[in-house]
N, C-alpha and C. Protein backbone atom coordinates (compact mmCIF):
# COMPACT_ATOMS: atom_id res chain seq x y z
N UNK A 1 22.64 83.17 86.95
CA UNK A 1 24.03 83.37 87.11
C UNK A 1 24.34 84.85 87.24
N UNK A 2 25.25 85.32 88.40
CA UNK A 2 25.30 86.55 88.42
C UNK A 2 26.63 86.80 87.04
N UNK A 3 26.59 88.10 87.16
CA UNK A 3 27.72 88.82 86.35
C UNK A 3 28.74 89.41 87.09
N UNK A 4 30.07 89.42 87.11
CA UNK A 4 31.15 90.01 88.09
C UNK A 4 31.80 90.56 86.59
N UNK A 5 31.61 92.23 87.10
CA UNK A 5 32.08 92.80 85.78
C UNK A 5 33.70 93.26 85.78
N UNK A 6 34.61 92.74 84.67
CA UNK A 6 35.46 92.99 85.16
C UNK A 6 36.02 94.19 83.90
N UNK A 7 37.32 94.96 84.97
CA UNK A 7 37.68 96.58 84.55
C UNK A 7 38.95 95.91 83.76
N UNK A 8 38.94 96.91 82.76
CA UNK A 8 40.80 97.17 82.41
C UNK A 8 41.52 97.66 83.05
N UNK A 9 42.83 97.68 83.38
CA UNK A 9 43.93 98.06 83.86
C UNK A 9 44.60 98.73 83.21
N UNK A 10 44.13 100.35 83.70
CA UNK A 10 44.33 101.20 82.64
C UNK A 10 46.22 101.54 83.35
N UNK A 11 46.66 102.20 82.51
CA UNK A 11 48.38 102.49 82.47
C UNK A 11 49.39 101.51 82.22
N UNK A 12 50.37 102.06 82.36
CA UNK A 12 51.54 101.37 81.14
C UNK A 12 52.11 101.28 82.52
N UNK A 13 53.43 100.08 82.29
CA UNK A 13 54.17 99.96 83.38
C UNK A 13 56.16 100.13 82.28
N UNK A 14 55.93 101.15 81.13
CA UNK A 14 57.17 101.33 80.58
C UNK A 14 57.80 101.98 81.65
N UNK A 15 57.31 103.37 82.57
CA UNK A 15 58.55 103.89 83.34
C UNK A 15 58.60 103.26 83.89
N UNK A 16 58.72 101.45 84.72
CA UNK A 16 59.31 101.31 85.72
C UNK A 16 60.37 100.33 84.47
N UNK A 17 60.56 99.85 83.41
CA UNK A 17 61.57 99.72 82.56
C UNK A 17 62.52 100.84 82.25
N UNK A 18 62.19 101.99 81.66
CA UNK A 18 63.04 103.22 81.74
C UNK A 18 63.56 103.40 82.93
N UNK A 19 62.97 103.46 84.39
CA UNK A 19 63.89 103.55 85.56
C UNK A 19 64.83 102.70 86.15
N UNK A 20 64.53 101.18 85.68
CA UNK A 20 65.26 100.28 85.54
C UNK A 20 66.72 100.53 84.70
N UNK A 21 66.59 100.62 83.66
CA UNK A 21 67.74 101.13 82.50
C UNK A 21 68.11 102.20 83.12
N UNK A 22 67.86 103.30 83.42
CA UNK A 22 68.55 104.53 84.13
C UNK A 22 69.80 103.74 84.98
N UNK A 23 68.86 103.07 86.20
CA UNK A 23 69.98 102.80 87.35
C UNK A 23 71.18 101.83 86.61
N UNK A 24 70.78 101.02 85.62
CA UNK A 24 71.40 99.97 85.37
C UNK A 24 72.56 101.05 84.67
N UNK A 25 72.36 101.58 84.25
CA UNK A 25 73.46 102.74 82.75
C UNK A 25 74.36 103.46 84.12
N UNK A 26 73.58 104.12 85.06
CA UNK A 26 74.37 104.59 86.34
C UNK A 26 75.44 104.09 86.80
N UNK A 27 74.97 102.74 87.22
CA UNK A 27 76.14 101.55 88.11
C UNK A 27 76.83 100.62 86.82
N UNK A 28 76.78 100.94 85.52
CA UNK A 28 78.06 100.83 84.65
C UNK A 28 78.51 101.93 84.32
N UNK A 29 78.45 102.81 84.35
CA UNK A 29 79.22 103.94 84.51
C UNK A 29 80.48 104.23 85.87
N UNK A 30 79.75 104.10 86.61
CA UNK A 30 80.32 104.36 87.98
C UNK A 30 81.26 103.23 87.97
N UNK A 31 81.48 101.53 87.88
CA UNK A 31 82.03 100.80 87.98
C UNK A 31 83.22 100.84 87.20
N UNK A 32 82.93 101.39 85.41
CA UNK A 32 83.82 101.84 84.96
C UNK A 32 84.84 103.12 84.98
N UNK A 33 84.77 103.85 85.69
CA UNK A 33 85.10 104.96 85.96
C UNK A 33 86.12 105.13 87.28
N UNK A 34 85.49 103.72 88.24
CA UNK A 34 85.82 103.78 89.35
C UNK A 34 86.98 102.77 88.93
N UNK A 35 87.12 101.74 88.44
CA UNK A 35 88.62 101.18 87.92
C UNK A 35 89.39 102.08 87.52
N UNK A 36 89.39 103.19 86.66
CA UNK A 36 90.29 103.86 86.11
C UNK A 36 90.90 105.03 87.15
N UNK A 37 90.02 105.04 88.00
CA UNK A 37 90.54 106.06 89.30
C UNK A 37 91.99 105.64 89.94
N UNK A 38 91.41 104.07 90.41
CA UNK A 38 92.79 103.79 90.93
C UNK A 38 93.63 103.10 90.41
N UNK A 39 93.89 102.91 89.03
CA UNK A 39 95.02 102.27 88.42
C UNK A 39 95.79 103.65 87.65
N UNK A 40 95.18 105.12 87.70
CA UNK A 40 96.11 105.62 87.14
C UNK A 40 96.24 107.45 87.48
N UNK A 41 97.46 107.69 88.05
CA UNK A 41 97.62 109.05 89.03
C UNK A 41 97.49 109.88 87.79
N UNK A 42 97.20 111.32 88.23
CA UNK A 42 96.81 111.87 87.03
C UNK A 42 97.22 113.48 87.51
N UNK A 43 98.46 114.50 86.96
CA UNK A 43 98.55 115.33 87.63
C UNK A 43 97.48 116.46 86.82
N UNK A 44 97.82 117.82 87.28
CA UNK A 44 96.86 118.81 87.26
C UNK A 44 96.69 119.60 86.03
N UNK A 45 97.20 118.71 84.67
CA UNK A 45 96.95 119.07 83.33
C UNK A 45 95.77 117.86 82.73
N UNK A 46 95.89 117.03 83.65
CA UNK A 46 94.83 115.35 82.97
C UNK A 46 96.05 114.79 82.21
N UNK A 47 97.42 114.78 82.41
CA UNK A 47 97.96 114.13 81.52
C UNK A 47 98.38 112.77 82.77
N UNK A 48 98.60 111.73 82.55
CA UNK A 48 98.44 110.61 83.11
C UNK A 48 100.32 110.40 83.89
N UNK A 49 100.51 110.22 84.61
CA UNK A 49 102.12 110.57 85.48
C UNK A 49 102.60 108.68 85.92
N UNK A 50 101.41 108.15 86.29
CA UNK A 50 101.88 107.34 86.92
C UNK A 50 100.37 105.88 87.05
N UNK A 51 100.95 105.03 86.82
CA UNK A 51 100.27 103.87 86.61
C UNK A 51 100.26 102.79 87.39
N UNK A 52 99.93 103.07 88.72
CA UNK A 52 99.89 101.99 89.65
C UNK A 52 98.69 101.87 90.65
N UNK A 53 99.26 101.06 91.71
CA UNK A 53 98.03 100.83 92.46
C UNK A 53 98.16 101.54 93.86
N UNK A 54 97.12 102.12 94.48
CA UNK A 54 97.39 102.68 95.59
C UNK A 54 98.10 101.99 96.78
N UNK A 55 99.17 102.34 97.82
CA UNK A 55 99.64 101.42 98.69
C UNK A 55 100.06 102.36 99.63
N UNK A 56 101.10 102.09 100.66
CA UNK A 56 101.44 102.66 101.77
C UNK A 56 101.88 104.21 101.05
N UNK A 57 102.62 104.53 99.78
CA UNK A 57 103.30 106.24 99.89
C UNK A 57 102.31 106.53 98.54
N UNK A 58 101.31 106.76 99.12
CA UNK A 58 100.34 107.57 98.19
C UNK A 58 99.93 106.19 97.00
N UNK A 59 100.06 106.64 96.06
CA UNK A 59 99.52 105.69 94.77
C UNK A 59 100.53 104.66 94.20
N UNK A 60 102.00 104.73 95.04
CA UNK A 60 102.78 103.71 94.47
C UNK A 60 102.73 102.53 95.39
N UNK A 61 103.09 101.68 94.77
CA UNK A 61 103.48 99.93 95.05
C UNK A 61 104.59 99.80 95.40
N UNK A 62 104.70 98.95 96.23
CA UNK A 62 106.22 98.56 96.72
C UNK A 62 106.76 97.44 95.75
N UNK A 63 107.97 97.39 95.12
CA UNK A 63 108.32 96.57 94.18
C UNK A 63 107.78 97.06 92.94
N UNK A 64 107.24 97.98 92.32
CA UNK A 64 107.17 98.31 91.29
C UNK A 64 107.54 99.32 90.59
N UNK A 65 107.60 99.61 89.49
CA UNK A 65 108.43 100.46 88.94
C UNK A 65 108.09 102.10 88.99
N UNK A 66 108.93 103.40 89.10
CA UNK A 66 108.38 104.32 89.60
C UNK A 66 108.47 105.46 88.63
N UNK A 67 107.83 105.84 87.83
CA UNK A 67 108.09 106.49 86.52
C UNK A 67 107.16 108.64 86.80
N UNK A 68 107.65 109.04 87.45
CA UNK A 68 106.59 110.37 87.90
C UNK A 68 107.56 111.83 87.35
N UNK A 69 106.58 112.65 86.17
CA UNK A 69 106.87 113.67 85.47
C UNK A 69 106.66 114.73 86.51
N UNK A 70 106.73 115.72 86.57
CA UNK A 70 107.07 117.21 87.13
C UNK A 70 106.67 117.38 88.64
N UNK A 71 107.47 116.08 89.67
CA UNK A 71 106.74 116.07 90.83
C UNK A 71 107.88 117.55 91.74
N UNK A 72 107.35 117.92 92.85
CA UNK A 72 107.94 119.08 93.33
C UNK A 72 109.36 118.21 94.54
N UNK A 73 110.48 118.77 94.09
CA UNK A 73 111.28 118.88 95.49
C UNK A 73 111.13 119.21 96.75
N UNK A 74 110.62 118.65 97.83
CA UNK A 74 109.66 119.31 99.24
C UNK A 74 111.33 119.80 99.60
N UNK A 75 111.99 118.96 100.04
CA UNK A 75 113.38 119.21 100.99
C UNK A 75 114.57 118.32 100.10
N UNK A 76 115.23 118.68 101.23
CA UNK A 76 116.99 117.85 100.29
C UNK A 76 117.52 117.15 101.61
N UNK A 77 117.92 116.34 102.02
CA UNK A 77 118.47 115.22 102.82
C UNK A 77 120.35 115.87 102.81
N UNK A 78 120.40 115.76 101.79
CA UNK A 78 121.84 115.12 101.46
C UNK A 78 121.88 115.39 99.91
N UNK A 79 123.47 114.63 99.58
CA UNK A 79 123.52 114.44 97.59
C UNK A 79 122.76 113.61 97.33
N UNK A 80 122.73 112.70 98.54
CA UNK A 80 121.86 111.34 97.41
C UNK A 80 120.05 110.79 98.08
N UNK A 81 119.78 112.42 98.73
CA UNK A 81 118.17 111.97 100.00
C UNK A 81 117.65 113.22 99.41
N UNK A 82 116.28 113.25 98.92
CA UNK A 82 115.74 114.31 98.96
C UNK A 82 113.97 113.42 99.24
N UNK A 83 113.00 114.63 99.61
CA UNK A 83 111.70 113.98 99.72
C UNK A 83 110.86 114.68 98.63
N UNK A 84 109.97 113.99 98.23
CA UNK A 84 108.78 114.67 97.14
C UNK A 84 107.72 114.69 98.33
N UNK A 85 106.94 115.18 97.73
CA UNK A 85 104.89 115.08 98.72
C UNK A 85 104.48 114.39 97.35
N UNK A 86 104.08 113.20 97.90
CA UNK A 86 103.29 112.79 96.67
C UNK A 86 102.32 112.32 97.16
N UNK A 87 100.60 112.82 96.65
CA UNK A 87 99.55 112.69 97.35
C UNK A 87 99.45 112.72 98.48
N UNK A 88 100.01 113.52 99.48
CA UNK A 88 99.80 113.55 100.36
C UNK A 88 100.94 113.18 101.25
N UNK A 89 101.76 112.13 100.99
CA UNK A 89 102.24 111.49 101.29
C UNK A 89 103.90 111.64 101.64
N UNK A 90 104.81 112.14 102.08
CA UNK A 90 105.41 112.57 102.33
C UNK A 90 107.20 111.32 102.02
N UNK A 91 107.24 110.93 100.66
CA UNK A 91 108.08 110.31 100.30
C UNK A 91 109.52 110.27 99.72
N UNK A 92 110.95 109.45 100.46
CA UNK A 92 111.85 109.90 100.83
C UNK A 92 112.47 109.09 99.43
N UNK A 93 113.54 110.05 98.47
CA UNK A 93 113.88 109.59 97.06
C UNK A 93 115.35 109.31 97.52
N UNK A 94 115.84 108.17 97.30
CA UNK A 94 117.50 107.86 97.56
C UNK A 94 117.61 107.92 96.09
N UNK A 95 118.60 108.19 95.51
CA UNK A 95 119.61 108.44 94.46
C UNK A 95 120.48 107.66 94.40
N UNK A 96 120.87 106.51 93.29
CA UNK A 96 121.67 105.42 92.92
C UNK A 96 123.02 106.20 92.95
N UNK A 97 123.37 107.50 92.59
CA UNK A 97 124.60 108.43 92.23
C UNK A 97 124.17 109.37 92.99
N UNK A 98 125.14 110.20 93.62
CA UNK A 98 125.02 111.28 93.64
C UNK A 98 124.90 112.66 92.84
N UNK A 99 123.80 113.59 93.43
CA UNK A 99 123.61 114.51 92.23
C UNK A 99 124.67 115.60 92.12
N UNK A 100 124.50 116.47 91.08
CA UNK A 100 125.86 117.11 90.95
C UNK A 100 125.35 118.23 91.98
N UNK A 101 126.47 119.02 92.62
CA UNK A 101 126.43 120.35 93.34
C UNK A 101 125.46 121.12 92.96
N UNK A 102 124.37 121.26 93.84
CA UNK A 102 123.31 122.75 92.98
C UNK A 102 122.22 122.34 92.07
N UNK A 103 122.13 121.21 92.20
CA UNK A 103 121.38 120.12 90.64
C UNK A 103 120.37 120.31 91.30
N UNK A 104 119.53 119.75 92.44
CA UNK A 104 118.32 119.62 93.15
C UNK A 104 118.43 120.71 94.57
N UNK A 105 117.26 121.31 94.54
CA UNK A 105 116.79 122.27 95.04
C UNK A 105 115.93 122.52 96.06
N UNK A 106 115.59 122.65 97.23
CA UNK A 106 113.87 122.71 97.55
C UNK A 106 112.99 123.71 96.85
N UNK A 107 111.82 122.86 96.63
CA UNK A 107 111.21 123.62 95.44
C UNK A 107 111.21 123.81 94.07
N UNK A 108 112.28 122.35 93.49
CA UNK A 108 112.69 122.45 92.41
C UNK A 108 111.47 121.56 91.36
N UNK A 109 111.46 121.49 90.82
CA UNK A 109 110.29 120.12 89.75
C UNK A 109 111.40 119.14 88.85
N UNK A 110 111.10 117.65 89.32
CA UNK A 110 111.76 116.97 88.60
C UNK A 110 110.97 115.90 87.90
N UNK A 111 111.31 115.02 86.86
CA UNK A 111 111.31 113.87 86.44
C UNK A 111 111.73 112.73 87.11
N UNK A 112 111.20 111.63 88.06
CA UNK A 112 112.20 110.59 88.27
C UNK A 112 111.40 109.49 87.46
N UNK A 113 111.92 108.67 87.70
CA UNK A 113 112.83 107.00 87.57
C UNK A 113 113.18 106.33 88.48
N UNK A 114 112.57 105.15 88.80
CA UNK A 114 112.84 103.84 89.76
C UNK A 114 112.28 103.14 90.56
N UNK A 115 112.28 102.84 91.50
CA UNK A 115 111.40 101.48 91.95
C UNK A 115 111.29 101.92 93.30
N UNK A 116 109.68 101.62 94.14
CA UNK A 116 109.82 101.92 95.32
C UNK A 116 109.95 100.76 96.21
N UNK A 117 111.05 100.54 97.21
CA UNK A 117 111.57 99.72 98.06
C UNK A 117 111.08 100.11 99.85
N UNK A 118 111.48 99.02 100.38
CA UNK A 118 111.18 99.11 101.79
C UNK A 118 112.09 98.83 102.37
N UNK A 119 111.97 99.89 103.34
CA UNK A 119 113.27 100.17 104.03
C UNK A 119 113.60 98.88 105.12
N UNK A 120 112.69 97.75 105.04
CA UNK A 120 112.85 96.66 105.92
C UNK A 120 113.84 95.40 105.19
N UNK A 121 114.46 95.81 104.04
CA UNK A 121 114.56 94.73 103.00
C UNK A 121 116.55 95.63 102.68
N UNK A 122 116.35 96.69 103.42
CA UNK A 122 118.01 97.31 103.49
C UNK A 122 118.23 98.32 102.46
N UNK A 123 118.66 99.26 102.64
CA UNK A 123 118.96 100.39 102.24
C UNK A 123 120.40 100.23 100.78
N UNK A 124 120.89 101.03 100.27
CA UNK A 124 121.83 100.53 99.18
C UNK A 124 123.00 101.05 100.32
N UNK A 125 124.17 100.40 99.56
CA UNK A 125 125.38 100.96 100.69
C UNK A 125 125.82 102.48 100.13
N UNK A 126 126.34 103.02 101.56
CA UNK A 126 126.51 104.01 102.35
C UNK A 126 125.50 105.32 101.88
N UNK A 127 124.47 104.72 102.47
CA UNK A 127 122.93 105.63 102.94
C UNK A 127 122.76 105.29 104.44
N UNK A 128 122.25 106.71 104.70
CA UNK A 128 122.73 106.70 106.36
C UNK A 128 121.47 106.82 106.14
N UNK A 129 120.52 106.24 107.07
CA UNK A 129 118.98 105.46 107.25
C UNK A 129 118.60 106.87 107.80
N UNK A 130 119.13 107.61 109.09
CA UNK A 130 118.50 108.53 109.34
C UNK A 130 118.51 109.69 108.88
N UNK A 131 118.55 109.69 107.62
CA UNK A 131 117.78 110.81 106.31
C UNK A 131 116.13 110.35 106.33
N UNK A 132 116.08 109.16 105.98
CA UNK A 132 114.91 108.99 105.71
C UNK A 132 114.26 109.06 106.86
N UNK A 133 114.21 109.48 107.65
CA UNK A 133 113.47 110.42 108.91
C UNK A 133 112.55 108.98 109.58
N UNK A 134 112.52 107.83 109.43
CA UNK A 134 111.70 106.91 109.83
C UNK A 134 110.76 106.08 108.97
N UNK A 135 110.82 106.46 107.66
CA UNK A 135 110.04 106.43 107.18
C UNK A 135 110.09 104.35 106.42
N UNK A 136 109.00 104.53 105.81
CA UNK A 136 108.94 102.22 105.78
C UNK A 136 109.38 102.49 104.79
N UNK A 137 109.42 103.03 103.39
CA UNK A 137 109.52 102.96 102.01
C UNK A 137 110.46 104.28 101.25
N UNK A 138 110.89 103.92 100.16
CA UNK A 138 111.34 105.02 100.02
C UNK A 138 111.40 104.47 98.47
N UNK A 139 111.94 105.99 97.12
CA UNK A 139 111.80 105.12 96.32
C UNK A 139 113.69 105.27 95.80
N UNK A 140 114.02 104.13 94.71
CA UNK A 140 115.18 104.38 94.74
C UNK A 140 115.32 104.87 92.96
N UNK A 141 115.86 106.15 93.43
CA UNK A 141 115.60 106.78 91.88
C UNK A 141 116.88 106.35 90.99
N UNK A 142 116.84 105.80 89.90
CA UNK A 142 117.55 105.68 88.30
C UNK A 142 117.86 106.91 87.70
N UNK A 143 117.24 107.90 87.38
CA UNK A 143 116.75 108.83 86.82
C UNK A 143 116.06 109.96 87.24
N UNK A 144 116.96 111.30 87.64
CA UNK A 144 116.23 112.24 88.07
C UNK A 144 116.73 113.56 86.80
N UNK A 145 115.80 114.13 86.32
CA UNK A 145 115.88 115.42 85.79
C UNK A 145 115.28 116.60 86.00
N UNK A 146 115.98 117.43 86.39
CA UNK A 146 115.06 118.67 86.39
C UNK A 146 113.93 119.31 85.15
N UNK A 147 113.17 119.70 85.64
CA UNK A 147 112.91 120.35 84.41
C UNK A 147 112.88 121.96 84.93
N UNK A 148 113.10 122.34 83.51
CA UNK A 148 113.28 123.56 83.18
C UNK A 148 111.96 124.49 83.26
């Protein structure tokens, strides 16, 4: 009878477990991280401004509520039209009241309040549509304050 001599199999197969766990710790990281991106706007202190989902005017939703701390005055329409830039996005603020004389500014920083609407669903009465320069959405502010 012959002899067929057989070898050990020398080395460990732990790093391909450790490289396993690497990628796996990677892509839960990333998955978690990547939810929190787009459910919540975040201005340039990390303090959290706004809690929605991305849609047609930057990070807000149409029909939902519009709550944004120290965004900038781009231009002024009118008493009751002014636009913010928000992400990019170049969005037209109607005013439930008119503001007082001198209150809003270009270039001013405010607080608003209110809900963003589409301009396909009708404007509030006597808003003359061509303020809002064309635009689908706009939001309709409750609450505007300057800040100081």
């Amino acid at each position: 009878m012959a002899e067929i001599p057989v070898e050990k199999e020398s080395g460990s197969k732990a790093w391909l477990w450790l490289l396993l766990a690497a990628v796996a710790i990677a892509l839960l990281t990333w998955w978690l991280l990547e939810g929190r991106a787009k459910d919540e706007a975040v201005d340039h202190d990390g303090a959290i401004v706004a809690s929605v989902q991305p849609a047609d005017a930057g990070t807000l939703t149409t029909g939902e509520p519009v709550n944004l701390s120290g965004v900038q005055v781009a231009s002024v329409a009118g008493d009751r039209t002014f636009f913010i830039d928000h992400f990019g996005a170049r969005v037209p603020v109607l005013l439930s009241t008119p503001a007082p004389s001198g209150s809003l500014d270009e270039g001013a920083t405010v607080n608003l309040t209110g809900e963003l609407r589409q301009t396909a669903n009708g404007l509030p009465p006597g808003t003359d549509a061509s303020a809002l320069n064309g635009s689908q959405t706009y939001i309709l502010a409750t609450d505007v304050e300057p800040m100081s």
